[in-house]
Protein backbone atom coordinates (compact mmCIF):
# COMPACT_ATOMS: atom_id res chain seq x y z
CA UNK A 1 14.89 -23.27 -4.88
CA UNK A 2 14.04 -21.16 -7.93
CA UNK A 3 11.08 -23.53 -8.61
CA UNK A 4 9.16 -23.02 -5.31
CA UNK A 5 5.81 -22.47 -5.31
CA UNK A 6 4.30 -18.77 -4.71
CA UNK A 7 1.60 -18.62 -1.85
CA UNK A 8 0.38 -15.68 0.34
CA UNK A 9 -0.71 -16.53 3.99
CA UNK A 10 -1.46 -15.04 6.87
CA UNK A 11 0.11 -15.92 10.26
CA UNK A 12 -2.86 -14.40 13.05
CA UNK A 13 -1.32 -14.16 16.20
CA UNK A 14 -3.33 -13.47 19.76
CA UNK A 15 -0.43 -14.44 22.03
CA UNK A 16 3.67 -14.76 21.57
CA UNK A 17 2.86 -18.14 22.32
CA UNK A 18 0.68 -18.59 19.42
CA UNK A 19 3.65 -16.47 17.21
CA UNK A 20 6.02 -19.18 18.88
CA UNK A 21 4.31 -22.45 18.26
CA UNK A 22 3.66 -21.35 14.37
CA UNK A 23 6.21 -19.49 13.06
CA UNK A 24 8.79 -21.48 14.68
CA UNK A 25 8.58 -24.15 13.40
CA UNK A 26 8.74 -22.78 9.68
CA UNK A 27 12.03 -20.51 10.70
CA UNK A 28 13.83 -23.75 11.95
CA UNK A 29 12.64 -26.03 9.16
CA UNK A 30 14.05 -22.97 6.70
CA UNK A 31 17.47 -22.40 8.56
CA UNK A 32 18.45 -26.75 8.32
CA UNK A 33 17.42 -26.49 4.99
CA UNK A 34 19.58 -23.56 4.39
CA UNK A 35 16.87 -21.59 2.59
CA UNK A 36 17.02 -18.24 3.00
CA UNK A 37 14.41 -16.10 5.39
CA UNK A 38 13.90 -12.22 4.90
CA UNK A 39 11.65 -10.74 8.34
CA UNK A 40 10.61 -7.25 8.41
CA UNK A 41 8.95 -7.15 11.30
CA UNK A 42 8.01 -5.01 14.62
CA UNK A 43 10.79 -4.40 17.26
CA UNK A 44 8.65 -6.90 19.63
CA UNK A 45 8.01 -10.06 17.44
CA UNK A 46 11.76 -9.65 16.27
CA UNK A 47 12.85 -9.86 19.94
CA UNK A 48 10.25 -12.87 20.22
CA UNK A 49 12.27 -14.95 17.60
CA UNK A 50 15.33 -13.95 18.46
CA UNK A 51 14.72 -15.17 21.96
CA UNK A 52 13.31 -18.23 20.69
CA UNK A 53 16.05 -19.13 18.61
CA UNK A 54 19.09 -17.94 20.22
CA UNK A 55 22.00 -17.96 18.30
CA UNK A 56 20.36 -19.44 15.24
CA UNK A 57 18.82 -16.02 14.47
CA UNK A 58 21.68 -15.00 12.97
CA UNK A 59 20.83 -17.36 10.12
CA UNK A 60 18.05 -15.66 9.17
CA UNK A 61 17.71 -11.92 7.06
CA UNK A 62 16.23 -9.31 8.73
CA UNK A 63 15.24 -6.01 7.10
CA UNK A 64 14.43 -2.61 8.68
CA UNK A 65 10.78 -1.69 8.75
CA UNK A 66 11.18 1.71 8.50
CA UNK A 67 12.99 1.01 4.75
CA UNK A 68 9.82 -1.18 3.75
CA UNK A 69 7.08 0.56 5.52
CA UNK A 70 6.81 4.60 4.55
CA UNK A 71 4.16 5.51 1.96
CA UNK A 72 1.95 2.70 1.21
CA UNK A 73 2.84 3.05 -1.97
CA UNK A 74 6.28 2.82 -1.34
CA UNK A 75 6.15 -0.02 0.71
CA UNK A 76 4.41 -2.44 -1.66
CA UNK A 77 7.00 -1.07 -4.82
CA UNK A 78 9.92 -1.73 -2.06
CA UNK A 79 9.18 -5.06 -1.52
CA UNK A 80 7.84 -6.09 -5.20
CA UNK A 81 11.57 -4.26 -6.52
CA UNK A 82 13.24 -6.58 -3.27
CA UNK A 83 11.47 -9.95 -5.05
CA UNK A 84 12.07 -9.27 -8.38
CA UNK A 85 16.05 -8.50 -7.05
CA UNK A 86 16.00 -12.15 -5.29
CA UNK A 87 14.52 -13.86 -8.28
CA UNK A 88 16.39 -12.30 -11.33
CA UNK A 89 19.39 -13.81 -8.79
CA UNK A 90 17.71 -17.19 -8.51
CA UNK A 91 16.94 -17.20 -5.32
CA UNK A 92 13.55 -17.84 -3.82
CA UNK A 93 13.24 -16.28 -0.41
CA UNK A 94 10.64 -16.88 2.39
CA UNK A 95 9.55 -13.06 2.84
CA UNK A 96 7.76 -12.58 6.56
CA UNK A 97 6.07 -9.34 6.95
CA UNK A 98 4.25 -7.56 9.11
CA UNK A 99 2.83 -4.69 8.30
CA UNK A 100 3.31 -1.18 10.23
CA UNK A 101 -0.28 0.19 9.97
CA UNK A 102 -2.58 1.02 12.85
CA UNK A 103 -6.52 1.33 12.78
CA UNK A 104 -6.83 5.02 14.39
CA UNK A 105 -10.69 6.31 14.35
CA UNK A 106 -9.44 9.81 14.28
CA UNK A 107 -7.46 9.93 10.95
CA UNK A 108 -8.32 10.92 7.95
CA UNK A 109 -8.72 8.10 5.81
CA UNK A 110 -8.89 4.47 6.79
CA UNK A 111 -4.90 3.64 6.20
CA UNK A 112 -5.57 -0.29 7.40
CA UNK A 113 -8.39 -0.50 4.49
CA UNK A 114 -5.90 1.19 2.43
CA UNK A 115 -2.99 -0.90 2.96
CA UNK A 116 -5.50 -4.60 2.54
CA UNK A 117 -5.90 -3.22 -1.40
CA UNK A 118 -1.96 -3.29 -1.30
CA UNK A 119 -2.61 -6.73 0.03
CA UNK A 120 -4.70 -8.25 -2.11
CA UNK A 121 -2.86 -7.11 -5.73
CA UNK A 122 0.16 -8.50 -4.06
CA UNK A 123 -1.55 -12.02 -5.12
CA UNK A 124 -1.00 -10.66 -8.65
CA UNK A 125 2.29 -8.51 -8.34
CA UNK A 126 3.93 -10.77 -6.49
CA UNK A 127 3.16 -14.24 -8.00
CA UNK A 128 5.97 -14.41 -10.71
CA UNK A 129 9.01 -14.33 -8.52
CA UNK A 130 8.06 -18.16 -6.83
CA UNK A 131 8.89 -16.62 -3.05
CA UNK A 132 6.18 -17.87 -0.47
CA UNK A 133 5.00 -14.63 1.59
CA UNK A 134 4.25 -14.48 5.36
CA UNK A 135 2.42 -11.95 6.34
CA UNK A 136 1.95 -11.52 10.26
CA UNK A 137 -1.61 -10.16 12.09
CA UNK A 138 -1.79 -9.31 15.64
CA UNK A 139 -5.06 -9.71 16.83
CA UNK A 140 -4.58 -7.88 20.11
CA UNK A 141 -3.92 -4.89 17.83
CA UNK A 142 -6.72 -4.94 15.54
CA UNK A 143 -10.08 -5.32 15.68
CA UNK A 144 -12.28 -8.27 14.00
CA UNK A 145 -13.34 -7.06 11.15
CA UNK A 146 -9.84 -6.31 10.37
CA UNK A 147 -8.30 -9.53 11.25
CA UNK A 148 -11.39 -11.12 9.13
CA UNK A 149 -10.78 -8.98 6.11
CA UNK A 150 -6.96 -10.23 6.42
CA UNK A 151 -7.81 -13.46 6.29
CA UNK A 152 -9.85 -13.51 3.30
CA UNK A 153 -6.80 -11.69 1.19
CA UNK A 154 -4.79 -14.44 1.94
CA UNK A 155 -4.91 -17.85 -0.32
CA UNK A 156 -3.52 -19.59 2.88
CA UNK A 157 -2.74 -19.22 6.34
CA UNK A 158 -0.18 -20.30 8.97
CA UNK A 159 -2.10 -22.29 11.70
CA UNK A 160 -0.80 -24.99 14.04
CA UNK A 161 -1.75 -27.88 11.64
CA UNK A 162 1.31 -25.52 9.18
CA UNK A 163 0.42 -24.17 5.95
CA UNK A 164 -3.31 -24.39 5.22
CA UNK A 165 -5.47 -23.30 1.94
CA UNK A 166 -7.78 -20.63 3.50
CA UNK A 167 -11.42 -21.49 1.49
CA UNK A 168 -12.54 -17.81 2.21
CA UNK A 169 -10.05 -16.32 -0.15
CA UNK A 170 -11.33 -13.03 -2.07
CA UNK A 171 -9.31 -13.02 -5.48
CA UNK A 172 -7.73 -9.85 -6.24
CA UNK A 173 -10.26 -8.61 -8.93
CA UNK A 174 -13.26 -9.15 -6.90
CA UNK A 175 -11.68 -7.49 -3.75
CA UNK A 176 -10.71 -4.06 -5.75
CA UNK A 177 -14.11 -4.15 -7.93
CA UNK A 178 -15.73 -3.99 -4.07
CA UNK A 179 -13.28 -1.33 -2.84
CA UNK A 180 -14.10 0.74 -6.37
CA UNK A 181 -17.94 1.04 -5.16
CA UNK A 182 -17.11 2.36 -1.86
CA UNK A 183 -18.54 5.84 -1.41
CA UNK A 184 -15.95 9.13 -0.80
CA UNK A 185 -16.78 11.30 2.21
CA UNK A 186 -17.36 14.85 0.90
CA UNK A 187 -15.07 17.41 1.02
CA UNK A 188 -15.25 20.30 3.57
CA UNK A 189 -16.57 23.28 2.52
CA UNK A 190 -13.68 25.42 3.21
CA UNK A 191 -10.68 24.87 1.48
CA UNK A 192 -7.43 26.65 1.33
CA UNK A 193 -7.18 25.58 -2.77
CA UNK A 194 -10.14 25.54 -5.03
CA UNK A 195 -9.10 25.97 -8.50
CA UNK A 196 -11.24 25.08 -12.04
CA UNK A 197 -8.93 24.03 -15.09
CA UNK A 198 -10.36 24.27 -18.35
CA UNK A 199 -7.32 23.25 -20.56
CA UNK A 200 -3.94 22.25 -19.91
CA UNK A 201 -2.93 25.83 -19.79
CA UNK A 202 -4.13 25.79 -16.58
CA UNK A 203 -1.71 23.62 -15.32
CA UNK A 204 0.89 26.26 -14.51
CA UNK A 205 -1.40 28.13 -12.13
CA UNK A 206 -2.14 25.08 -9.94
CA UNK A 207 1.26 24.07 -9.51
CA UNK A 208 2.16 27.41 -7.90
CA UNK A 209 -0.88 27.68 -6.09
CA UNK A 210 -0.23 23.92 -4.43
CA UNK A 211 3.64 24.77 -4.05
CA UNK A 212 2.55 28.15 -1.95
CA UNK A 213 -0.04 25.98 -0.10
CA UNK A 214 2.20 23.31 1.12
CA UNK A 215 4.96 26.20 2.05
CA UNK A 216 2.25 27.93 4.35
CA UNK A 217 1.84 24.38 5.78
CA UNK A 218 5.27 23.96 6.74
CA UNK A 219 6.15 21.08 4.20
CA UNK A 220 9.61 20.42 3.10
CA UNK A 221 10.71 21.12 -0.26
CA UNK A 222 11.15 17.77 -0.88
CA UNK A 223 7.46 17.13 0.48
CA UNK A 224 5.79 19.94 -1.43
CA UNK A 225 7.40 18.57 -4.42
CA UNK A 226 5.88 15.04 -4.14
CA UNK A 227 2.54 16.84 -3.48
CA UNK A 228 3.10 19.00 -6.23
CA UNK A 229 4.00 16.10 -8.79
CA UNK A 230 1.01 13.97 -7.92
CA UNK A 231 -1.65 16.68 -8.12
CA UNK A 232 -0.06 17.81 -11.47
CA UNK A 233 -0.46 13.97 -12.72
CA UNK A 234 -3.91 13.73 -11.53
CA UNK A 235 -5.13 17.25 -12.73
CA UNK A 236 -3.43 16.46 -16.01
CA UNK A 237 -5.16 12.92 -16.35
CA UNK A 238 -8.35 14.82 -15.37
CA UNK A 239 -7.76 16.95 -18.75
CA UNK A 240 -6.56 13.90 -20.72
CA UNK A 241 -8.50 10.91 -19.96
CA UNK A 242 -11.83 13.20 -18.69
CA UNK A 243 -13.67 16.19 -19.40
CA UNK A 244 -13.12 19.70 -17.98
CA UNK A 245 -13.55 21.47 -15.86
CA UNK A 246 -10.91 19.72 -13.69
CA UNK A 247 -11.86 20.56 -10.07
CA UNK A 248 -8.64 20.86 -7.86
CA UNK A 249 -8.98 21.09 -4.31
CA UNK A 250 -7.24 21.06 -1.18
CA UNK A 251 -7.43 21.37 2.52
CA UNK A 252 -5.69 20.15 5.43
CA UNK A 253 -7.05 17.99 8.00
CA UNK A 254 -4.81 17.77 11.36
CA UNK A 255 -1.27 16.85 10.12
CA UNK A 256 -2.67 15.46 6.56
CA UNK A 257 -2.54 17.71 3.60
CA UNK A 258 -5.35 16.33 1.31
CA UNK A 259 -5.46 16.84 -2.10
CA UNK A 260 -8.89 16.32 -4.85
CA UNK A 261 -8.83 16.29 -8.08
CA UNK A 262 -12.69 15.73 -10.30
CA UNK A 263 -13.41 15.81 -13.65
CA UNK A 264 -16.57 15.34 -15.87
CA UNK A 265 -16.01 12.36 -17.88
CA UNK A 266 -17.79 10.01 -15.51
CA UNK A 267 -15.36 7.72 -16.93
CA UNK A 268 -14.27 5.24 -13.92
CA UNK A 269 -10.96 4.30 -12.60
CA UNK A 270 -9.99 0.61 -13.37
CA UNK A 271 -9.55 -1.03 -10.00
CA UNK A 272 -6.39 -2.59 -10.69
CA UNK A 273 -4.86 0.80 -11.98
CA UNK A 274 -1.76 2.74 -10.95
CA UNK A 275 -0.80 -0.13 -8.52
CA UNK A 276 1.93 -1.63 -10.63
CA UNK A 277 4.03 0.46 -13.17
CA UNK A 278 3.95 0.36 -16.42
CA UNK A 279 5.36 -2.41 -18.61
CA UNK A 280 8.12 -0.58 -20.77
CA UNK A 281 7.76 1.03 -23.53
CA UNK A 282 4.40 2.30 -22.23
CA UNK A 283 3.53 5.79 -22.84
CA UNK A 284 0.65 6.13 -20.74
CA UNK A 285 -0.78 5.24 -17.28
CA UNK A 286 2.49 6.16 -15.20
CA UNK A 287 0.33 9.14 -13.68
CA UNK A 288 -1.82 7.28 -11.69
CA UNK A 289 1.10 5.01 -10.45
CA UNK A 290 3.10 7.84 -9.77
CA UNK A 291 0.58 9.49 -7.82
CA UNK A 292 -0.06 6.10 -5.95
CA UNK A 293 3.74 6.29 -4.66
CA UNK A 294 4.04 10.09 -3.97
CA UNK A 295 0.77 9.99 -2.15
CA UNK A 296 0.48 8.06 1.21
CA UNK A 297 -3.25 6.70 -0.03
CA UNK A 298 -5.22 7.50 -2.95
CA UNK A 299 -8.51 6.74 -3.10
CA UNK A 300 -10.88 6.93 -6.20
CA UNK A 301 -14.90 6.88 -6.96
CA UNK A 302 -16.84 7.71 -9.97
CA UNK A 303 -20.59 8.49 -9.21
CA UNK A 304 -22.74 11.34 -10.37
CA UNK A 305 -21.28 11.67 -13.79
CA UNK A 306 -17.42 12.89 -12.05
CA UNK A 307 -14.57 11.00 -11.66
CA UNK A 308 -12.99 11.25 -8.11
CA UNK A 309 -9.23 10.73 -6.91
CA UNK A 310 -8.00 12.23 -3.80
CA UNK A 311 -4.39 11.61 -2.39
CA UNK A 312 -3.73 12.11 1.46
CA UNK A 313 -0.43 13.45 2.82
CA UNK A 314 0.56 12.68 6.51
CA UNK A 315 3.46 15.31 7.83
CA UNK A 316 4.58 11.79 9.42
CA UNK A 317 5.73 10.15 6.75
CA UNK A 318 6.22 13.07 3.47
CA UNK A 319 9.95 12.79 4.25
């Protein structure tokens, strides 16, 4: 099993029939073979298989969303550190996902684009451990454009012919240079932290001005801390890698503490970076990675001769 092929498809469901007639098919084929089957799925396709296949459920491996699904960081480092588990073990599992993000107009930050970056470097991240990965669309829950963008991350998809090489696919470098060049809203006027950092010296201040701010804002320790740590990597990459002054900035926005850090260098962010860690012994470029799991998005954009990064922090999942 060790020598199966790696490919990333999408299953796009409109009905449970349609989730019946192609997945299936795939879970049975799996289960005689004896291969093994991971599902992290929602509480309503779950109950859909397990219907379906009665007793022979019990064959298959199902994981808990909530332990895959948190921070989008965290979910995509949860289920590369699952992989690389299952293959240093020799075993090749059939992964099937699907993914707990929602398309809400009122939020902050588009956490469904977000999450289809995580998406497409999983083409890269993933592709050494040889485990096919399923990953499951609803179509009644998201909108076209969505369902379209889905599609094109994926080298193949799950129709009722089986396993299909989708012709549309959007390789992962050409997907995150596109993403790079997307504007940033501005930032409100008002903020509750505006600080300037000239030098590293600096560095001190900002931590206790962030650690009072997320206090006032009612955020656990725990969650002030991972707020704290990120802007502290960002700000200090700002310094590093840029040119002061490093602008730090923050402000909340409903139940989302949002955090932006700019320098001067007008030096861009590459893509690809901070989504996988480090190869060891690296000595550099674990900020930006570690900011990418602390944070539940991170965007970037360099335009204007400043480098942009802001993190967003949802109260719903900083815990």
């Amino acid at each position: 099993m060790t020598g199966r092929r790696f490919d990333h498809a999408a299953l796009i469901v409109d009905s449970d029939d349609t989730l019946r007639r192609r997945l299936l098919p795939v879970l049975r084929t799996h289960l005689a073979a004896g291969e093994p089957v991971l599902l992290v799925v929602g509480t309503h396709t779950e109950k859909v298989i397990r219907a379906s296949l009665e007793e022979r459920a019990r064959g298959l491996e199902w994981g808990d969303p909530g332990a895959f699904y948190q921070r989008l960081g965290f979910a995509f480092q949860g289920f590369r550190r699952y992989l690389a588990e299952q293959h240093a073990a020799g075993r090749s599992v059939h992964v099937i996902a699907e993914p707990d993000v929602r398309t809400d107009l009122a939020a902050p930050v588009d956490r469904v684009a977000a999450y289809l970056t995580y998406e497409s470097m999983c083409n890269e991240a993933y592709a050494g451990f040889g485990c096919p990965v399923t990953c499951v669309w609803d179509s009644r829950r998201h909108p076209t454009l969505v369902i379209e963008g889905v599609r094109s991350l994926h080298d193949h998809e799950l129709t009722d012919a089986g396993r299909e090489a989708n012709p549309t696919f959007v390789t992962t470098t050409e997907y995150l240079a596109g993403r790079a060049q997307v504007a940033m809203p501005p930032a409100p006027a008002l903020v509750e932290v505006d600080l300037h950092l000239l030098d590293r010296g600096g560095l001190a201040g900002m931590r206790a001005s962030v650690q009072a701010w997320c206090r006032k804002e009612g955020f656990t320790d725990q969650a002030g801390a991972d707020v704290l740590i990120a802007a502290s990597e960002i700000a200090g990459n700002g310094l590093t890698h840029g040119s002061p002054p490093v602008r730090v900035r923050g402000w909340r926005y409903a139940d989302t503490l949002v955090v932006q850090v700019d320098d001067h260098g007008g030096r861009p962010v590459p893509p690809a970076a901070g989504y996988r860690r480090p190869d060891e012994p690296a000595t550099s470029g674990y900020g930006l990675w570690l900011a990418r799991q602390l944070a539940d998005v991170l965007t970037t954009h360099t335009g204007e001769g400043v480098t942009r990064v802001r993190m967003y922090f949802p109260r719903s999942v900083m815990t």
